[in-house]
N, C-alpha and C. Protein backbone atom coordinates (compact mmCIF):
# COMPACT_ATOMS: atom_id res chain seq x y z
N UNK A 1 -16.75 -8.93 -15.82
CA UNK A 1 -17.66 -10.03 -15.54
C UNK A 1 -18.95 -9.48 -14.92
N UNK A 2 -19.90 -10.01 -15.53
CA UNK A 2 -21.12 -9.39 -14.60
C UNK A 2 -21.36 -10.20 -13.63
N UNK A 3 -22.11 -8.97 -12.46
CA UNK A 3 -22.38 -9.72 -11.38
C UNK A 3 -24.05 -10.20 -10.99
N UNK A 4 -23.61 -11.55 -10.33
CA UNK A 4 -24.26 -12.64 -10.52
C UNK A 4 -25.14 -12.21 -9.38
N UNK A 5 -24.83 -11.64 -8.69
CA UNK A 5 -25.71 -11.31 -7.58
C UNK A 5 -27.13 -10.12 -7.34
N UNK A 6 -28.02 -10.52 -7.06
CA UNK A 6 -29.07 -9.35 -7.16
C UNK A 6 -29.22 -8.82 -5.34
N UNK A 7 -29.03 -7.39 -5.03
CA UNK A 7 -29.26 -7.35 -3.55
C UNK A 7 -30.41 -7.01 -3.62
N UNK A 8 -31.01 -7.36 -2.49
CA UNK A 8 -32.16 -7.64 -1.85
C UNK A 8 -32.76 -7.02 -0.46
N UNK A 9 -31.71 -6.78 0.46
CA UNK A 9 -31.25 -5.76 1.09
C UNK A 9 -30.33 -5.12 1.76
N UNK A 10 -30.08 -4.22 1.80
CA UNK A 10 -28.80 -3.38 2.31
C UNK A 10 -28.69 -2.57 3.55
N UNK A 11 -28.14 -2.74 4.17
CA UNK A 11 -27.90 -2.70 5.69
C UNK A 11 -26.59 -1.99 5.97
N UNK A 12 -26.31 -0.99 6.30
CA UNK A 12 -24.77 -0.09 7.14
C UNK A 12 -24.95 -0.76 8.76
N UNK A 13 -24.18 -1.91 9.01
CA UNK A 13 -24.09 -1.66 10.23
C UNK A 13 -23.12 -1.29 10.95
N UNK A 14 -22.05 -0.84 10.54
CA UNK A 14 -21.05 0.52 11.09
C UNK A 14 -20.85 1.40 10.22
N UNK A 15 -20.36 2.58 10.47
CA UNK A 15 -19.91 3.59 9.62
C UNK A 15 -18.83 4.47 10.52
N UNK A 16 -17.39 3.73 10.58
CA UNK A 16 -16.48 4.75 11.36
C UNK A 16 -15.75 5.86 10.49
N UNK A 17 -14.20 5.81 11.14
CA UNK A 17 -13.63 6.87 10.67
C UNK A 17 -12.93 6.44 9.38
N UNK A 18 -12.46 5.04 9.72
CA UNK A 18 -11.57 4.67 8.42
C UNK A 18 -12.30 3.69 7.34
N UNK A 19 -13.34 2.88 8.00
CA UNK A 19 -14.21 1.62 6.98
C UNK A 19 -15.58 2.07 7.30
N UNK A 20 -16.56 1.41 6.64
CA UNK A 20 -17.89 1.23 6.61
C UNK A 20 -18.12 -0.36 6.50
N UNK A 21 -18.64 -1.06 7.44
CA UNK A 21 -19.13 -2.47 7.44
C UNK A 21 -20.61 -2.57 6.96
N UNK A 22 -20.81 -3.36 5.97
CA UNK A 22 -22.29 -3.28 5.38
C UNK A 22 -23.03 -4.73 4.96
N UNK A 23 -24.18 -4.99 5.32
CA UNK A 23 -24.94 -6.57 5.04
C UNK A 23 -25.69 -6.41 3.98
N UNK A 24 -25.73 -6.63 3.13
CA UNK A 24 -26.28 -7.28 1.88
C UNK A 24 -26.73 -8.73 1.68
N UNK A 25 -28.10 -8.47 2.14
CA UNK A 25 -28.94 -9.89 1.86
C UNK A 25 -29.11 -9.92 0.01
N UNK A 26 -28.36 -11.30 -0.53
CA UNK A 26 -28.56 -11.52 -1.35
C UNK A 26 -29.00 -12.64 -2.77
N UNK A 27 -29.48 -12.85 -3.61
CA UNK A 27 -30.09 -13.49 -4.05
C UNK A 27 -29.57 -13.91 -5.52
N UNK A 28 -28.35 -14.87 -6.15
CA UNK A 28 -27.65 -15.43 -6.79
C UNK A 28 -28.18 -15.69 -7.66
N UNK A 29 -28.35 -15.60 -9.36
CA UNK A 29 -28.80 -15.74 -10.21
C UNK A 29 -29.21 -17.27 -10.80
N UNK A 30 -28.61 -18.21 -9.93
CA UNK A 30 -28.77 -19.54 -9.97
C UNK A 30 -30.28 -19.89 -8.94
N UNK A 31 -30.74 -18.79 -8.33
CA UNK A 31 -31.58 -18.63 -7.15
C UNK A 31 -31.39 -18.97 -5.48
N UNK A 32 -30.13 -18.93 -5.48
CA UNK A 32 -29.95 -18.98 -3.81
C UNK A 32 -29.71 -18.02 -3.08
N UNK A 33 -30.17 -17.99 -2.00
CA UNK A 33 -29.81 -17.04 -1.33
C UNK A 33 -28.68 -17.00 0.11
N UNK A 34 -28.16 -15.90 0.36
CA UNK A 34 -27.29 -15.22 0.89
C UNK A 34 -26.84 -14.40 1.53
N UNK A 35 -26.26 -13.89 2.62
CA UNK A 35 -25.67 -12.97 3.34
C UNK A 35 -24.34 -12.74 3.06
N UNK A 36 -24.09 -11.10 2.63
CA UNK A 36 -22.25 -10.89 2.28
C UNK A 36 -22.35 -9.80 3.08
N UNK A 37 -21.73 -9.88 3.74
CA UNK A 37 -20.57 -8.81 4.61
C UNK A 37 -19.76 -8.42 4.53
N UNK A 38 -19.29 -7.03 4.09
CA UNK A 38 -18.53 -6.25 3.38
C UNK A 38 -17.85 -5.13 4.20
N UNK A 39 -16.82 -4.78 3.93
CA UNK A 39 -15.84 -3.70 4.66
C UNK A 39 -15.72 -3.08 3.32
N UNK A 40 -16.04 -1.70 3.70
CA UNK A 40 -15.86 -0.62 2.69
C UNK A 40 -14.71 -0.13 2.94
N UNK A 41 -13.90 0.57 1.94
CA UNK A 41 -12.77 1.40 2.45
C UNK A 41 -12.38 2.01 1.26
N UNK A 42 -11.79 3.14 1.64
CA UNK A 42 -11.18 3.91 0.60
C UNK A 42 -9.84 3.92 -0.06
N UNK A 43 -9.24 2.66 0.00
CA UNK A 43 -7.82 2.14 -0.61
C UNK A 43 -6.81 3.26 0.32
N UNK A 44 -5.55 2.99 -0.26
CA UNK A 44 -4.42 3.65 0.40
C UNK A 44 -3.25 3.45 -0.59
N UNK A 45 -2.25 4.36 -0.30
CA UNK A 45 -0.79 4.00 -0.81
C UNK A 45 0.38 3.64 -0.33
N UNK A 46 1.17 2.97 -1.18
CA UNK A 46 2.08 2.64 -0.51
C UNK A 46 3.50 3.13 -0.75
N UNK A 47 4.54 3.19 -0.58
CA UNK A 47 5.42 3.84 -0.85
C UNK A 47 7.09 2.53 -1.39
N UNK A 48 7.50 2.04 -1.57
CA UNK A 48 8.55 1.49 -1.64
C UNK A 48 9.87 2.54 -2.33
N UNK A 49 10.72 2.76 -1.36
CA UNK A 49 11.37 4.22 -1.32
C UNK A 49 12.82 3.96 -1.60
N UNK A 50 13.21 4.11 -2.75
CA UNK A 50 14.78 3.38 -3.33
C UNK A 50 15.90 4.64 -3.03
N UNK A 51 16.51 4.27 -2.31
CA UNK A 51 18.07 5.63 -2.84
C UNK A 51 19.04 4.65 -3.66
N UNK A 52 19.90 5.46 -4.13
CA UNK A 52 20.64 5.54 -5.05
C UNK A 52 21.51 4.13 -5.08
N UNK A 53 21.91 3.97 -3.45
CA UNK A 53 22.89 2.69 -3.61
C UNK A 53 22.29 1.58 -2.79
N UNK A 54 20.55 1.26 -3.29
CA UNK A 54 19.64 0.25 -3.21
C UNK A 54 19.50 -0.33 -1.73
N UNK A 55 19.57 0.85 -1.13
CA UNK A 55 18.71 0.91 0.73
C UNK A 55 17.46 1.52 0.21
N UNK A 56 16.66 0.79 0.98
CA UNK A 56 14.94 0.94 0.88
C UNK A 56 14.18 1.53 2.40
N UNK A 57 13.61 2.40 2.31
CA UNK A 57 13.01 2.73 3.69
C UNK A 57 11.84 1.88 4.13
N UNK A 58 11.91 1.55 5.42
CA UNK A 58 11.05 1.07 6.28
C UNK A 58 10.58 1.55 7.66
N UNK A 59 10.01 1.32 7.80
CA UNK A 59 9.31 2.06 9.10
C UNK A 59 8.77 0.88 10.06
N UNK A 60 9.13 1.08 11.39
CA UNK A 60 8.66 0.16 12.19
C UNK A 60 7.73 1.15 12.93
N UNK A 61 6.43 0.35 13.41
CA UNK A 61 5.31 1.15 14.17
C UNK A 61 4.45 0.05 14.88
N UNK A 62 3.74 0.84 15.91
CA UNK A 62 2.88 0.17 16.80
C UNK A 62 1.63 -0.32 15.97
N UNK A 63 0.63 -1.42 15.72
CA UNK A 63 0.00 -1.88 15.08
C UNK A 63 -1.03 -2.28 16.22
N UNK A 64 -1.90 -1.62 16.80
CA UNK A 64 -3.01 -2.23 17.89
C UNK A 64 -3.64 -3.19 17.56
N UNK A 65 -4.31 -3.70 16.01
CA UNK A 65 -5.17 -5.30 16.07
C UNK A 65 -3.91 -6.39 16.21
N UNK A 66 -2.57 -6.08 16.00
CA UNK A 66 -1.65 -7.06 16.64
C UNK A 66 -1.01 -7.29 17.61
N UNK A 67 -1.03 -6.44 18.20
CA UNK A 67 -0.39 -5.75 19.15
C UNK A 67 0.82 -5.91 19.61
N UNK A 68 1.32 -5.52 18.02
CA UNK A 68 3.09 -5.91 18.29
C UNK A 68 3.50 -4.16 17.14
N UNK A 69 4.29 -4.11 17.02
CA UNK A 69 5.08 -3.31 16.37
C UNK A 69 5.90 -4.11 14.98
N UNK A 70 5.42 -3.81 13.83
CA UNK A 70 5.76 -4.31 13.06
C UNK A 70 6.54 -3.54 12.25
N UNK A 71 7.47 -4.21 10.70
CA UNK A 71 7.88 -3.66 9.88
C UNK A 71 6.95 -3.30 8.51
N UNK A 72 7.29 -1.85 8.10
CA UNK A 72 6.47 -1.90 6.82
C UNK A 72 7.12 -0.48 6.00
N UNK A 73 6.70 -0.76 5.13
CA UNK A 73 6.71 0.12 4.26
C UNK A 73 6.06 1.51 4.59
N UNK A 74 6.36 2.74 4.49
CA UNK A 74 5.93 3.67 4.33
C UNK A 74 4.37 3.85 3.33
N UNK A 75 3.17 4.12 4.02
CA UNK A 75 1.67 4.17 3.46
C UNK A 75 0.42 4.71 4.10
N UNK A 76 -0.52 5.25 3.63
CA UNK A 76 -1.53 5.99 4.36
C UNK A 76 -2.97 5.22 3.66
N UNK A 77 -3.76 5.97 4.33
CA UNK A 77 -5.09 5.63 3.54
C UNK A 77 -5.44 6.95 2.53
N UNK A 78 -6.13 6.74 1.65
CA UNK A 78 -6.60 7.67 0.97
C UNK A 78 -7.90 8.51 1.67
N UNK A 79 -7.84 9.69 1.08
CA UNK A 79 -9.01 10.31 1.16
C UNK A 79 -9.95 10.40 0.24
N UNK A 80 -11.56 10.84 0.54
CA UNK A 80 -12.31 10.31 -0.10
C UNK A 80 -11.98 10.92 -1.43
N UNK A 81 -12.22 10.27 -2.97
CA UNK A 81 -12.06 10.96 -4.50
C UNK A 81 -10.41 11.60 -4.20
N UNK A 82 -9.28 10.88 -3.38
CA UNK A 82 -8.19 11.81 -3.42
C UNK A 82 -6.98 10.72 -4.15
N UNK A 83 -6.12 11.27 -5.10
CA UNK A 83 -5.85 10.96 -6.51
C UNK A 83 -4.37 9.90 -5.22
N UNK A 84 -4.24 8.94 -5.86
CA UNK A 84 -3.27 7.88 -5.13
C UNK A 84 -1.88 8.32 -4.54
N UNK A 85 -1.50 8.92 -6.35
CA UNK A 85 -0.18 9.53 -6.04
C UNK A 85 0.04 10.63 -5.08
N UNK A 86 -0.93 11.71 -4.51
CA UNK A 86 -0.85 12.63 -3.95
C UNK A 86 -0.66 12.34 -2.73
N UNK A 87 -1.45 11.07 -2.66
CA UNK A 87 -1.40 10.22 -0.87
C UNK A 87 -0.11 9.59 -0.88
N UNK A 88 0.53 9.12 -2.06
CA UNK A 88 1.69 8.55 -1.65
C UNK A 88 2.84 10.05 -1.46
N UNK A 89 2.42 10.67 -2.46
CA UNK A 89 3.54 11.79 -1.78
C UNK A 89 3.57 12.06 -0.48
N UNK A 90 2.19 12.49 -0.15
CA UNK A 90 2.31 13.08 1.08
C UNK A 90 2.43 11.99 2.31
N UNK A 91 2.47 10.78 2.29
CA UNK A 91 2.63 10.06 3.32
C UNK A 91 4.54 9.33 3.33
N UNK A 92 4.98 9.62 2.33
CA UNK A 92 6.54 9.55 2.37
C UNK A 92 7.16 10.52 3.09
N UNK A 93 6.79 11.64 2.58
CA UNK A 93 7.29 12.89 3.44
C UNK A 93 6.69 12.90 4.93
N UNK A 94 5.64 13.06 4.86
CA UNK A 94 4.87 12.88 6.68
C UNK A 94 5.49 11.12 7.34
N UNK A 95 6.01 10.79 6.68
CA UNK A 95 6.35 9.81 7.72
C UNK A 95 7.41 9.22 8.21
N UNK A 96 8.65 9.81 6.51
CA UNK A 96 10.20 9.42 6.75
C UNK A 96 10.82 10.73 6.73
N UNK A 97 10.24 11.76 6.19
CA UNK A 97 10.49 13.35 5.56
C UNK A 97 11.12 13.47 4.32
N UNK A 98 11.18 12.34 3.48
CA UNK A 98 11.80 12.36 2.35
C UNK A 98 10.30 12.49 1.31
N UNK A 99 11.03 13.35 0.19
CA UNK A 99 10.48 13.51 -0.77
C UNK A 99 11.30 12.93 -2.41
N UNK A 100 10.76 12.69 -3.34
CA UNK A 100 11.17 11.93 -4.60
C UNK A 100 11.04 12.62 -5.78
N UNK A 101 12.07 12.20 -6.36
CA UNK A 101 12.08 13.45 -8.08
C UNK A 101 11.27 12.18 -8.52
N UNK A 102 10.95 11.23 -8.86
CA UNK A 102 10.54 9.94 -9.60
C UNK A 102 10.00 9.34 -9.04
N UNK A 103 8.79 8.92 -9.80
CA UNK A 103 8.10 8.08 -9.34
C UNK A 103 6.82 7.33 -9.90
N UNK A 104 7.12 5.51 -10.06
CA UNK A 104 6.43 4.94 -10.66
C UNK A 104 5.67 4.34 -10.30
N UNK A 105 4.41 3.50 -10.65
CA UNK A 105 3.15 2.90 -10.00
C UNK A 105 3.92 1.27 -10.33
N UNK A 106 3.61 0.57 -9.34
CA UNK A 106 3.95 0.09 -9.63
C UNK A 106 2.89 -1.67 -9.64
N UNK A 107 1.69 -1.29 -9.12
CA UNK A 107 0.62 -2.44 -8.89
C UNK A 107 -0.60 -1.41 -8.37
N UNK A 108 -1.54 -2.21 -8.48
CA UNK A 108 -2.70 -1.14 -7.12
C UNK A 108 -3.15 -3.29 -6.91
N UNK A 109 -3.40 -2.94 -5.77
CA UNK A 109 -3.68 -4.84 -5.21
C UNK A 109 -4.71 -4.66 -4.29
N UNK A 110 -5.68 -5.74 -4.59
CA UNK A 110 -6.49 -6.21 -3.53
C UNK A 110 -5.94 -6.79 -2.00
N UNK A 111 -6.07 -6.07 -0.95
CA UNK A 111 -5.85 -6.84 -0.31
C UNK A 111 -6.73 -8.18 0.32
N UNK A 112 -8.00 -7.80 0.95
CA UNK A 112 -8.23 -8.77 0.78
C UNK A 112 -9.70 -9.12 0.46
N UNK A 113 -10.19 -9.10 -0.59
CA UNK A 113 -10.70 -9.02 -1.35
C UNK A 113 -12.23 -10.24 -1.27
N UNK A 114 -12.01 -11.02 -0.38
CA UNK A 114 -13.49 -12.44 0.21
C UNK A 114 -14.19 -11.44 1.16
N UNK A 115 -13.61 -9.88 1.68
CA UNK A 115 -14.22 -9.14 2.28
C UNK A 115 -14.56 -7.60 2.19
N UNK A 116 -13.34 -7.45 1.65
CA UNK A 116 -13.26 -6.06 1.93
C UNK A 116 -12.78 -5.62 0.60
N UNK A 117 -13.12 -3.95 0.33
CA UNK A 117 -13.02 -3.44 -1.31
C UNK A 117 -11.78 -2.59 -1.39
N UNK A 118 -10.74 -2.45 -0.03
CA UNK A 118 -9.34 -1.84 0.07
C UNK A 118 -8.73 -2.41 -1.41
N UNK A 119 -8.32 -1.32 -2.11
CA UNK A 119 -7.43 -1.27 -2.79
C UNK A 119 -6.11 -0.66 -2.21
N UNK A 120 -4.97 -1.28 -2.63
CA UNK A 120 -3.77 -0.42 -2.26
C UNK A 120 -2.89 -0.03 -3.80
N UNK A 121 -2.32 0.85 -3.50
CA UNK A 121 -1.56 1.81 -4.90
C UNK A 121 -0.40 1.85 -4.63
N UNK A 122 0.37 0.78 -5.09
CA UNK A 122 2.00 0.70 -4.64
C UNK A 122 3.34 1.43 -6.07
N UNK A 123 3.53 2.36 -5.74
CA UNK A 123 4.73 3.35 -6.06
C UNK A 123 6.24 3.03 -5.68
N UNK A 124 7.04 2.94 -6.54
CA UNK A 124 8.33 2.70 -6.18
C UNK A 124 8.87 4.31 -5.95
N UNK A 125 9.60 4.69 -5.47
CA UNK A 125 9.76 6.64 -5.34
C UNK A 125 11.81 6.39 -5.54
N UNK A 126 12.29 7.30 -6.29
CA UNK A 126 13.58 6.80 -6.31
C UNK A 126 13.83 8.57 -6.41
N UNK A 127 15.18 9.22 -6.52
CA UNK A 127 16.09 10.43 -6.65
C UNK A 127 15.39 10.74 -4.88
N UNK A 128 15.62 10.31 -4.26
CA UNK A 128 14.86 10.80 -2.28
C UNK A 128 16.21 11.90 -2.42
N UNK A 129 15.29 12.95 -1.45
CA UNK A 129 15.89 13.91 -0.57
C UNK A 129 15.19 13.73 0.73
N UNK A 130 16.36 14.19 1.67
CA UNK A 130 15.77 13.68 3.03
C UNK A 130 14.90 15.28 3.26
N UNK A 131 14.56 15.03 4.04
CA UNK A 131 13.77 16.15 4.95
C UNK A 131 13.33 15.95 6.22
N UNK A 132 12.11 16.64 7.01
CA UNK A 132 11.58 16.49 8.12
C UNK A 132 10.40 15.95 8.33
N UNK A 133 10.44 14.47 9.24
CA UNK A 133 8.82 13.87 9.00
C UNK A 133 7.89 15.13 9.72
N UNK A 134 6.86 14.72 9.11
CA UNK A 134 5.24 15.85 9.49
C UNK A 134 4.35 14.59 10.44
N UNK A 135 4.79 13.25 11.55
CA UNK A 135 4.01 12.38 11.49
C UNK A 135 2.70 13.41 12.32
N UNK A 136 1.32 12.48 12.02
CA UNK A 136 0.54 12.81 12.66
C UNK A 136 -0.24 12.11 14.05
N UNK A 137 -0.89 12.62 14.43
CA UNK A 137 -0.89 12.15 16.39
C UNK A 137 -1.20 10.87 16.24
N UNK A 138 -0.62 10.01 16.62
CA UNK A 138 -0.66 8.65 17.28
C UNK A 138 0.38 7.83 16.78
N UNK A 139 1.16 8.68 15.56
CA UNK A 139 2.33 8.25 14.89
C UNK A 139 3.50 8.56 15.39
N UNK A 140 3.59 9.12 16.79
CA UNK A 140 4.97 9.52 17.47
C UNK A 140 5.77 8.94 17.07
N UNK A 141 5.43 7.18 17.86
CA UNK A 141 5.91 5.96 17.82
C UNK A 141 6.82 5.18 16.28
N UNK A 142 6.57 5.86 14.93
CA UNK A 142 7.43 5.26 14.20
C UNK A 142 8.91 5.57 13.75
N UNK A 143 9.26 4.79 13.47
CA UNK A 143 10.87 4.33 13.84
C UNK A 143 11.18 4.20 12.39
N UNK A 144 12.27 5.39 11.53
CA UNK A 144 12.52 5.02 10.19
C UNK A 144 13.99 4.07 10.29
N UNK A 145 13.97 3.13 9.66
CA UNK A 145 15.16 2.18 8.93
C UNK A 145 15.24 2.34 7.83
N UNK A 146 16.79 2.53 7.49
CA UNK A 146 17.25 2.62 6.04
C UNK A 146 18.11 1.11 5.48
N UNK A 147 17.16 0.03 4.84
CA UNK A 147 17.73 -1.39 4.96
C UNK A 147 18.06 -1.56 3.76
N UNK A 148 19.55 -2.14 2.95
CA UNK A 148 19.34 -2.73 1.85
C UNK A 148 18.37 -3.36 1.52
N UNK A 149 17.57 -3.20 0.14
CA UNK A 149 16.87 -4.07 -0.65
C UNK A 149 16.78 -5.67 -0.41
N UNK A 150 18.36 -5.91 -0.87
CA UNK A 150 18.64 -7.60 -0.52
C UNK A 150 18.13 -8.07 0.94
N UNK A 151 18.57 -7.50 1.99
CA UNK A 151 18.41 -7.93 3.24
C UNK A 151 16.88 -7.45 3.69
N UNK A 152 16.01 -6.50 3.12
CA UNK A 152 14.65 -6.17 3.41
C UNK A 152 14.04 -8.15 2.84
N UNK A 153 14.58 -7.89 2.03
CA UNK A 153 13.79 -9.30 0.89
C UNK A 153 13.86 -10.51 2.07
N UNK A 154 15.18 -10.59 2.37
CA UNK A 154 15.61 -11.54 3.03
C UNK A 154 14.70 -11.61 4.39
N UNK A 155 13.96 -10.47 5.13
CA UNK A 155 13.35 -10.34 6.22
C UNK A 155 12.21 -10.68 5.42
N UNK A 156 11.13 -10.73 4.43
CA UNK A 156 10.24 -11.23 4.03
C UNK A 156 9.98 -13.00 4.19
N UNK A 157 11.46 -13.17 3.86
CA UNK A 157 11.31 -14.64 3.36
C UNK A 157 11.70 -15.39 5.01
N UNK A 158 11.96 -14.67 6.42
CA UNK A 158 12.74 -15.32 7.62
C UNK A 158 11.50 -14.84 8.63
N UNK A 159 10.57 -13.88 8.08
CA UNK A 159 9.43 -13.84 9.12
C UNK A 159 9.57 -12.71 9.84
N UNK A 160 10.71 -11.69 9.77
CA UNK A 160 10.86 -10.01 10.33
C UNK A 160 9.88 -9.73 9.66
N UNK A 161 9.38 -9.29 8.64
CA UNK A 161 8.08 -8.58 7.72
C UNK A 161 7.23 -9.37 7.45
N UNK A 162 5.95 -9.22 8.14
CA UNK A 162 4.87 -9.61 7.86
C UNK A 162 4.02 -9.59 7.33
N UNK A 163 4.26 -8.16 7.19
CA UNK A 163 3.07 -7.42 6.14
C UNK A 163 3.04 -7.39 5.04
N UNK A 164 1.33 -7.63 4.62
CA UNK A 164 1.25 -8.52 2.89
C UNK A 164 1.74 -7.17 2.03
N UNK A 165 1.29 -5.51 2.48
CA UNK A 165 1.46 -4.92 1.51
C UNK A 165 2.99 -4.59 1.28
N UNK A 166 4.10 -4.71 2.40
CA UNK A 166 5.13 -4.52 2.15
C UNK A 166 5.85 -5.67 1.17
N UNK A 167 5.36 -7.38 1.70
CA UNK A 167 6.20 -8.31 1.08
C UNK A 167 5.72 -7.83 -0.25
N UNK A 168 4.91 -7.31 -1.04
CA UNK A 168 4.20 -7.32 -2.62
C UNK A 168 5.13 -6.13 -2.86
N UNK A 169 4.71 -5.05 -2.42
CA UNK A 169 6.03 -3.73 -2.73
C UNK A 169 7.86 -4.06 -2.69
N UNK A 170 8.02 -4.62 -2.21
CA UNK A 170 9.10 -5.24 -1.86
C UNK A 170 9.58 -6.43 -2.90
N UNK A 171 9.26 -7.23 -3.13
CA UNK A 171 8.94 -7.73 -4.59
C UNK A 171 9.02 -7.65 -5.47
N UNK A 172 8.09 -6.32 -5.80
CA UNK A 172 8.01 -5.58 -7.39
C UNK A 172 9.10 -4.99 -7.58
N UNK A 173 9.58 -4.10 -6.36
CA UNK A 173 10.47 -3.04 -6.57
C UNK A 173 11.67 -4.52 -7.13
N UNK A 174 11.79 -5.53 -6.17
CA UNK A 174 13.11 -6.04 -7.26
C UNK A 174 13.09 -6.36 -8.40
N UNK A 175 11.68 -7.01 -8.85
CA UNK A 175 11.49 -7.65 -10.37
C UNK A 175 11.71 -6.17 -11.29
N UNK A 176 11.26 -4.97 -10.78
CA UNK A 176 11.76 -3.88 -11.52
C UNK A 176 12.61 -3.86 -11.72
N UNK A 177 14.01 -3.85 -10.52
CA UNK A 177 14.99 -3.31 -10.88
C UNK A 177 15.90 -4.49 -11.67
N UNK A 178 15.06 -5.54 -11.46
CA UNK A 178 16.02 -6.68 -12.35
C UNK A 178 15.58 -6.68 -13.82
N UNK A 179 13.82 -6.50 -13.95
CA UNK A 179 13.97 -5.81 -15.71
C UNK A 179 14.49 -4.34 -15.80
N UNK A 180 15.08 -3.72 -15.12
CA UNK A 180 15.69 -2.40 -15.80
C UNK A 180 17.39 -2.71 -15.98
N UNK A 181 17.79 -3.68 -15.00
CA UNK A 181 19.16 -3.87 -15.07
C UNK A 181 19.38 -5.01 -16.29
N UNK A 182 18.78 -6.11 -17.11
CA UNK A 182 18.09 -6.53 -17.88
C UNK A 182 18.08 -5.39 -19.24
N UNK A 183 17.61 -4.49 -19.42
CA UNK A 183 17.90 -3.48 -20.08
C UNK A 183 18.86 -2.37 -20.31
N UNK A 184 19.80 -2.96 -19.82
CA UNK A 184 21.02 -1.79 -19.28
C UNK A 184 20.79 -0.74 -18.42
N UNK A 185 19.72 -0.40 -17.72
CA UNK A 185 18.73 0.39 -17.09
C UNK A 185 17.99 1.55 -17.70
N UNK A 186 17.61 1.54 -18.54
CA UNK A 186 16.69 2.09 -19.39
C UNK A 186 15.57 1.84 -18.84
N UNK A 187 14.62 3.19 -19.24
CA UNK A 187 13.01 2.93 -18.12
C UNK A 187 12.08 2.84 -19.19
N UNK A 188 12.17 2.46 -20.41
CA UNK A 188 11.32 2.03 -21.47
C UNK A 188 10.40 0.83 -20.91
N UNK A 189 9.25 0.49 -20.70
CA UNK A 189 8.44 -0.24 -20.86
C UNK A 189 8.27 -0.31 -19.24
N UNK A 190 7.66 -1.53 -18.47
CA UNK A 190 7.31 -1.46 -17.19
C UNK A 190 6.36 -0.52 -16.86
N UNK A 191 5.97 0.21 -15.94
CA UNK A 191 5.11 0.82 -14.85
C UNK A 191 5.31 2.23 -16.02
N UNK A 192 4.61 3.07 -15.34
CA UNK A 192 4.54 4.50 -16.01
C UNK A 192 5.37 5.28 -14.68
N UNK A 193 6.06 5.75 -15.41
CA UNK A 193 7.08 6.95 -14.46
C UNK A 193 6.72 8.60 -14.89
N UNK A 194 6.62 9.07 -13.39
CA UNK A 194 6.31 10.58 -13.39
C UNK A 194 7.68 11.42 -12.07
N UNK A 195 8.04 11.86 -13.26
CA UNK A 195 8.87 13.27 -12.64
C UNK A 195 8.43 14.24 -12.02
N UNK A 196 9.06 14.51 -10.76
CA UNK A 196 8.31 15.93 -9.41
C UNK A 196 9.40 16.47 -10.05
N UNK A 197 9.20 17.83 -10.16
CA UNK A 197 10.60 18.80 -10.09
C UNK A 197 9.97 20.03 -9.47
């Protein structure tokens, strides 16, 4: 779709470590004009982490704009031009210490999108080997859980999980595994799957 908007002027009025906030005075092809305020960001991944007899990893952590400790999925932010999957590898291992023979894409989602240009890259990761988390400083604080699938879902729908990117990962991973079980479990069609060996 083309965009309807002509800017007019452009303004950085922050530039931190993780977003860039930016004003764009602008001028609508219908002729009105406008102010949009925008959060830049460099997307992130997410991890939804299956073993074998359908326990899913979660991670509970300190969350400062809420200032509660929430449940979520295993996920990082990306680095700048840095390829999705590489961030989801490396933030499974740095954060539960497990690493994955498999692994499929399974959405990339706006989060929230009336503001901000975060994309997230959600991966289902299945064959896990455990290992040793790598967290990094300020991540002392997270706490891995190994929860059935069913009962993760069930904390979506009772108000334990709050978080939009986990309830969406959390989600997919079942509609997956219900079209693969649907197929006798055959991985023909769905998401694209890539093998680590």
């Amino acid at each position: 779709m083309k965009n309807p908007y002509e800017i007019t002027r452009h303004e950085i009025i922050f530039e931190g470590r993780v977003f860039t906030i930016i004003r764009d005075e602008v001028r609508h092809e219908s002729g009105y004009a406008s102010v949009r305020e925008v959060v830049e960001h460099h997307g992130g991944a997410v991890i939804a982490a299956l073993h074998d007899n359908g326990d899913v990893l979660l991670i509970r952590q300190f969350r400062y704009p809420v200032a509660d400790a929430i449940l979520e999925l295993p996920a990082g932010k990306l680095g700048p031009g840095e390829d999705p999957l590489d961030c989801a590898r490396r933030e499974l291992r740095e954060e539960t210490g497990c690493s994955a023979d498999r692994w499929e894409k399974l959405t990339a989602m706006l989060t929230t999108p009336g503001f901000c240009s975060e994309v997230l890259h959600i991966y289902l990761a299945r064959g896990l080997h455990n290992g040793v988390q790598a967290l990094e400083e300020g991540e002392e604080s997270i706490e891995v859980l190994r929860v059935p699938l069913s009962e993760a879902l069930a904390m979506c729908s009772d108000g334990r999980i709050r978080d939009g990117k986990t309830i969406t990962g959390l989600a997919l991973t079942a509609l997956r595994l219900e079209s693969l079980s649907a197929r006798g479990g055959h991985e023909s069609g769905g998401g694209h799957e890539q093998n680590d060996h």
